[in-house]
PDB file of N, CA and C in Angstrom:
ATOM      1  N   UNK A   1      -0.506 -16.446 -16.037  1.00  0.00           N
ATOM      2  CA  UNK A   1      -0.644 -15.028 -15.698  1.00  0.00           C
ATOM      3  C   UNK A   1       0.151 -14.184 -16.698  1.00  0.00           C
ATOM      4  N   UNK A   2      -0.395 -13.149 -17.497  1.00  0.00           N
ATOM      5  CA  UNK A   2       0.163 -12.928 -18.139  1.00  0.00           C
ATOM      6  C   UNK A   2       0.872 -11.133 -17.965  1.00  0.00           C
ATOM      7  N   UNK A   3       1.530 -10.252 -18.601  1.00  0.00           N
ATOM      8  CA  UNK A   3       2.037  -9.345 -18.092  1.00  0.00           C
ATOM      9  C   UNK A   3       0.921  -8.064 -17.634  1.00  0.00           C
ATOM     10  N   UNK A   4      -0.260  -8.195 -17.973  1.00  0.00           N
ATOM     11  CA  UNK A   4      -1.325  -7.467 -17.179  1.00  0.00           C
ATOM     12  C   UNK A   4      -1.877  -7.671 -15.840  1.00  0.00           C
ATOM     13  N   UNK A   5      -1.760  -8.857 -15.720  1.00  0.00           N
ATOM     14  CA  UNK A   5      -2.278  -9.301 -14.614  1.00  0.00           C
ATOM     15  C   UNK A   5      -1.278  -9.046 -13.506  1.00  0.00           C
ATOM     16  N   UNK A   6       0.233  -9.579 -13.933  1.00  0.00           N
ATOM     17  CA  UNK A   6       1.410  -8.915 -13.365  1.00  0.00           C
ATOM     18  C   UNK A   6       1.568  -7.595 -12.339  1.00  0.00           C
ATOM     19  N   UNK A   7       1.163  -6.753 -13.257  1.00  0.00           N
ATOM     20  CA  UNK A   7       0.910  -5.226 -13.768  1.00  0.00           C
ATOM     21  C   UNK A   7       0.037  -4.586 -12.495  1.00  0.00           C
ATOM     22  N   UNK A   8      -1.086  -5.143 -12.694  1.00  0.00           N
ATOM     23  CA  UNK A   8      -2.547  -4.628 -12.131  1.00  0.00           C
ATOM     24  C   UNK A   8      -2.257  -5.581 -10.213  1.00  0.00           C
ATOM     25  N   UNK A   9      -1.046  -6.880 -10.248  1.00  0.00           N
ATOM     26  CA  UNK A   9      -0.998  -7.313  -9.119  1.00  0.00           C
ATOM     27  C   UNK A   9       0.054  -6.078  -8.627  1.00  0.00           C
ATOM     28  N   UNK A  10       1.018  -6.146  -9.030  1.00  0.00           N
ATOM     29  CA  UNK A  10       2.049  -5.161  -8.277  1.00  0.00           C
ATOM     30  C   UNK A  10       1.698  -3.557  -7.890  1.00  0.00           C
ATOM     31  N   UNK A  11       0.494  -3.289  -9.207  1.00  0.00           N
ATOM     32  CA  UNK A  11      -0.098  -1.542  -8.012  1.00  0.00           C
ATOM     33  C   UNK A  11      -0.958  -2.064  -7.147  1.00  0.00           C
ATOM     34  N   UNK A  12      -2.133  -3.368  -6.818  1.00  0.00           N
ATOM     35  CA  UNK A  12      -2.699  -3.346  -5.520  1.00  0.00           C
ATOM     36  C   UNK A  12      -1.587  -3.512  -4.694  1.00  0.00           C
ATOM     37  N   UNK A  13      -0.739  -4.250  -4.742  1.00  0.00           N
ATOM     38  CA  UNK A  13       0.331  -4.601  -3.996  1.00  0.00           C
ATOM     39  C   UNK A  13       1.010  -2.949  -3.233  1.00  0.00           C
ATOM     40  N   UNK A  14       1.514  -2.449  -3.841  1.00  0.00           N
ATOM     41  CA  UNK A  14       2.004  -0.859  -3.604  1.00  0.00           C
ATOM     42  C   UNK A  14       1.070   0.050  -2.957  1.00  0.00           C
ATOM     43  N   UNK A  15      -0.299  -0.289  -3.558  1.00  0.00           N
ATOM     44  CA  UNK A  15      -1.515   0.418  -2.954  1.00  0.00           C
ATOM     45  C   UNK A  15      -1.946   0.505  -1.410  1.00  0.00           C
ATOM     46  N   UNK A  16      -2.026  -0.964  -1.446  1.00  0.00           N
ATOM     47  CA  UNK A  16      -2.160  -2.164  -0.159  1.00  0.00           C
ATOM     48  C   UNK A  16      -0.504  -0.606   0.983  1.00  0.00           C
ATOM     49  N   UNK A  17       0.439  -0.784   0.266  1.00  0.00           N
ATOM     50  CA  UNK A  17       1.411  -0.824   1.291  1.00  0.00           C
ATOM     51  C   UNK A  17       1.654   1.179   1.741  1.00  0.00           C
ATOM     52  N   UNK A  18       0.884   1.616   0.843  1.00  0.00           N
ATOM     53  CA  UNK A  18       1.481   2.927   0.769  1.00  0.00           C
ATOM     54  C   UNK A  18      -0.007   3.356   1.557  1.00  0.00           C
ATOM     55  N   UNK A  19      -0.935   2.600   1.386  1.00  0.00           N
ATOM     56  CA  UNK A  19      -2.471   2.761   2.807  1.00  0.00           C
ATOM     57  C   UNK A  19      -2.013   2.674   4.069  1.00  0.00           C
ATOM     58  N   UNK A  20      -1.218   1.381   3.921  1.00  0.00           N
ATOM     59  CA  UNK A  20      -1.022   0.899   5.694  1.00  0.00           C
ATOM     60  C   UNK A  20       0.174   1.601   6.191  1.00  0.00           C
ATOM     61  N   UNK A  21       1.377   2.033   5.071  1.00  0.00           N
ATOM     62  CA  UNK A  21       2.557   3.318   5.847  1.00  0.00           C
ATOM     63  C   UNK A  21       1.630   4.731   5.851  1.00  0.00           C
ATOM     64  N   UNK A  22       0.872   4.784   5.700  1.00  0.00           N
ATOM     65  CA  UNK A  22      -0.076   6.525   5.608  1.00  0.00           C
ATOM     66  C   UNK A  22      -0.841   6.175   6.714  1.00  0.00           C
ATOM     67  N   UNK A  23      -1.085   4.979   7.101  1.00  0.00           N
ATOM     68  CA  UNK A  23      -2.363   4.325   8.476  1.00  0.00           C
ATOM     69  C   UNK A  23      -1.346   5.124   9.954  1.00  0.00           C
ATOM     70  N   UNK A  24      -0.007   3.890   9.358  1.00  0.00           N
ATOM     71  CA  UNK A  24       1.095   3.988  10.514  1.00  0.00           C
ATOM     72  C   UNK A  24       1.376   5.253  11.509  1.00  0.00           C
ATOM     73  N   UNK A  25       1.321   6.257   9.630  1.00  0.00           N
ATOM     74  CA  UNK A  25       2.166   7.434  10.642  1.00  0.00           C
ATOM     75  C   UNK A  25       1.287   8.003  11.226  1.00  0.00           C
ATOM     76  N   UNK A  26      -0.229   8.587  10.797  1.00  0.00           N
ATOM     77  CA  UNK A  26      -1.353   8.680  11.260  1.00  0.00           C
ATOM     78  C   UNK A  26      -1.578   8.432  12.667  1.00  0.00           C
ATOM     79  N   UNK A  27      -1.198   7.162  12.926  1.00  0.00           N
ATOM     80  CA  UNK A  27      -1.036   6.754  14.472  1.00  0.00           C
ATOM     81  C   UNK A  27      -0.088   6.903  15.177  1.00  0.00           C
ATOM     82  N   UNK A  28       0.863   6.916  14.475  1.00  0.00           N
ATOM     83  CA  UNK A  28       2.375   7.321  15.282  1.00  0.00           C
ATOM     84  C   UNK A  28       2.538   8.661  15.280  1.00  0.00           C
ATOM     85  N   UNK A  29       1.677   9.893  14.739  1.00  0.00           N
ATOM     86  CA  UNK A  29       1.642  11.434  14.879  1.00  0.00           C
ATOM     87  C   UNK A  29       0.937  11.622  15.959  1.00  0.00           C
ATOM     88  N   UNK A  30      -0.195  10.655  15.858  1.00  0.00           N
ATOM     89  CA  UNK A  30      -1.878  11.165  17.259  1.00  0.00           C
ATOM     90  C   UNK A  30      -1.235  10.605  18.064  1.00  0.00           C
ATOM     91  N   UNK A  31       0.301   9.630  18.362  1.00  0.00           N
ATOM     92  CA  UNK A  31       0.197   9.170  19.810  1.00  0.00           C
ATOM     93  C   UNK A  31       1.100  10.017  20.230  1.00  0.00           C
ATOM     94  N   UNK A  32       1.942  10.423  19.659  1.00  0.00           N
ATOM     95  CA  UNK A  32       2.636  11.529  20.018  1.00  0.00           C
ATOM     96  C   UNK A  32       2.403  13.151  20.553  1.00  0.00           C
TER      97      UNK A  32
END
């Protein structure tokens, strides 16, 4: 694996996590 692949893993990675904390609060605003 070389440093692109690296690269291109760690923004789905961030992507992946900054969807599902934007999902979270989304649900934790409407239950409130």
């Amino acid at each position: 694996m070389d440093l692109q692949d690296s690269r291109i893993t760690v923004l789905r990675i961030t992507q992946l996590i900054m969807q599902s904390e934007r999902e979270w609060k989304i649900k934790h605003i409407l239950r409130n």
